[in-house]
C-alpha atoms as a PDB file:
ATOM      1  CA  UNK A   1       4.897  -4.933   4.636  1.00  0.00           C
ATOM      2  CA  UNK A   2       3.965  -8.245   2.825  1.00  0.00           C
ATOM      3  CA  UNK A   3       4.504 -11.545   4.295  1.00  0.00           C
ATOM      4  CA  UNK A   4       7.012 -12.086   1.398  1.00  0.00           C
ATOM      5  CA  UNK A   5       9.256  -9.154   2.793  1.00  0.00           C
ATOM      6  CA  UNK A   6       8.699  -9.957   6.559  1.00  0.00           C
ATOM      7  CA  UNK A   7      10.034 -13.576   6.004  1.00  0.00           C
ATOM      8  CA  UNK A   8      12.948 -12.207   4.056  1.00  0.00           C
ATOM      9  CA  UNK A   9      13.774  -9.748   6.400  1.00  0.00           C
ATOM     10  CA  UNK A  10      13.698 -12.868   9.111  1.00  0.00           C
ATOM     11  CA  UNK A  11      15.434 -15.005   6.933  1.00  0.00           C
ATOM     12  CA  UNK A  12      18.231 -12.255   6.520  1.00  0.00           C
ATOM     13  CA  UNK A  13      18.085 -11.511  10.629  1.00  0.00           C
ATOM     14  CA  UNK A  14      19.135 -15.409  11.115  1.00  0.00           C
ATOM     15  CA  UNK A  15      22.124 -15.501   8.703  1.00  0.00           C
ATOM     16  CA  UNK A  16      23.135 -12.580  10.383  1.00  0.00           C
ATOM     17  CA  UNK A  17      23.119 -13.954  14.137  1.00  0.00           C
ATOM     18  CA  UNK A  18      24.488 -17.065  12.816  1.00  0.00           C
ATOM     19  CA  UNK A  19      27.664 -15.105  11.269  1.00  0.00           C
ATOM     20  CA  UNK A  20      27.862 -12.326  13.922  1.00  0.00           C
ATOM     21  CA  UNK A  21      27.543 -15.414  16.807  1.00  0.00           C
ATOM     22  CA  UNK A  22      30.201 -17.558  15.028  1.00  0.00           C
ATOM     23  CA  UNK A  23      32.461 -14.671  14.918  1.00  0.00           C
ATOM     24  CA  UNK A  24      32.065 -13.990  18.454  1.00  0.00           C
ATOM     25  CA  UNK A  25      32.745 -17.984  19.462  1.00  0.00           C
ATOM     26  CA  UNK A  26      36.145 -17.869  17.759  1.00  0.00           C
ATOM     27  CA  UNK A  27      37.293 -15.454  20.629  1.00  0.00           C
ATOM     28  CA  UNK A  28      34.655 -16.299  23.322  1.00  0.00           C
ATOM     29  CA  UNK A  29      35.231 -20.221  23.914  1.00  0.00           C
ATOM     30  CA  UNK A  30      34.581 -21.193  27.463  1.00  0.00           C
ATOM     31  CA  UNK A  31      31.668 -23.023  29.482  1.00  0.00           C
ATOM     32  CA  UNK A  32      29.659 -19.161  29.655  1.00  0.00           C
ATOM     33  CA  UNK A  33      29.940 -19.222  25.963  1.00  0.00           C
ATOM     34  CA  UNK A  34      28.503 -22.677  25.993  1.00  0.00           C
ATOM     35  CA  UNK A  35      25.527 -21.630  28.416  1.00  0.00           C
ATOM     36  CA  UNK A  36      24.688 -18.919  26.615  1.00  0.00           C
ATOM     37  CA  UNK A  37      24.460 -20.589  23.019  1.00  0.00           C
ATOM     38  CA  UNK A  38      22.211 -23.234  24.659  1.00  0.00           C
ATOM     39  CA  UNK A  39      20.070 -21.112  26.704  1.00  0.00           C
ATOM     40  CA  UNK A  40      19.507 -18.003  24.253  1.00  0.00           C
ATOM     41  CA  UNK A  41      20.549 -18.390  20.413  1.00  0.00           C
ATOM     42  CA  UNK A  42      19.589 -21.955  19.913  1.00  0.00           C
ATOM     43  CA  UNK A  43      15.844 -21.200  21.477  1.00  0.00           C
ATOM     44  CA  UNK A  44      16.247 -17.832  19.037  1.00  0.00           C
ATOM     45  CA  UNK A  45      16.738 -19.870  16.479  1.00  0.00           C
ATOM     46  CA  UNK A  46      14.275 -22.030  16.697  1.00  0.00           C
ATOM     47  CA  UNK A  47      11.648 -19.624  17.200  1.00  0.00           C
ATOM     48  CA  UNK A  48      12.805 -17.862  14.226  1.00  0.00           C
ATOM     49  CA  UNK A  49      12.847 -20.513  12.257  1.00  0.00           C
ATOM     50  CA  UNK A  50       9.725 -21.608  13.414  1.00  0.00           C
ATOM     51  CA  UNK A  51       8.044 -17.739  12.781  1.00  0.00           C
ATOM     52  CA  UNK A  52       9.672 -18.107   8.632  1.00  0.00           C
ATOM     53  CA  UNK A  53       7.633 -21.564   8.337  1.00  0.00           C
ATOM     54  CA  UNK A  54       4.429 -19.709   9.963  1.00  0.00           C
ATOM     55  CA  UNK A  55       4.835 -16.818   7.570  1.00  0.00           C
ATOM     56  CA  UNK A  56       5.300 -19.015   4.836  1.00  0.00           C
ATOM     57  CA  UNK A  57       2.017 -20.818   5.289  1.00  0.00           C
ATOM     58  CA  UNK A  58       0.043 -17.837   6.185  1.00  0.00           C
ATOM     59  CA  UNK A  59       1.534 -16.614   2.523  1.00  0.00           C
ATOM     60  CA  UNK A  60       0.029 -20.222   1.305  1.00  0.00           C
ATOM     61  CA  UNK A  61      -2.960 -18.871   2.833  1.00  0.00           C
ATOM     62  CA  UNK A  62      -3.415 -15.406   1.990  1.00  0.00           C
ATOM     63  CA  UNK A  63      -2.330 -16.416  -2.069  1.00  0.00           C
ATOM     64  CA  UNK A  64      -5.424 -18.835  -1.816  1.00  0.00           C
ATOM     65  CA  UNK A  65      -7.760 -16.707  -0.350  1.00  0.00           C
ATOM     66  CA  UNK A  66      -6.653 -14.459  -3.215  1.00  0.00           C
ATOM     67  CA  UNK A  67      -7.146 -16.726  -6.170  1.00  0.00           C
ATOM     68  CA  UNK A  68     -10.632 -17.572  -4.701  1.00  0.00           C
ATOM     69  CA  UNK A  69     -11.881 -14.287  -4.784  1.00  0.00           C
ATOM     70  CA  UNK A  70     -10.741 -13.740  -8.256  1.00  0.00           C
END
């Protein structure tokens, strides 16, 4: 798999958490739901977001590397 589709494919996996977990707040509002948004899908989040950026650099990279060698 290329960077290109892995970063996608993680791109696609956060819009889908984001619409599956804003689905599931509109019935699930109390202080659990609260915890559980704070202590698990915003650090997901973040992490994913943070992996997309990472794979988007070592794209940068790789595309480089590539032109050099040309």
């Amino acid at each position: 798999m290329s960077v290109s589709v892995g970063r996608a494919k993680l791109m696609t996996a956060l819009k889908t958490l984001h619409t599956r977990w804003k689905r599931a707040r509109t019935d699930w509002n109390d202080r659990v739901a609260v915890d559980f948004e704070n202590e698990f899908i915003e650090p997901l989040e973040q992490k994913i977001r943070r992996g997309i950026a990472a794979m988007e650099n070592i794209r940068e990279v790789l595309d480089r590397a590539r032109r050099d060698c040309e």
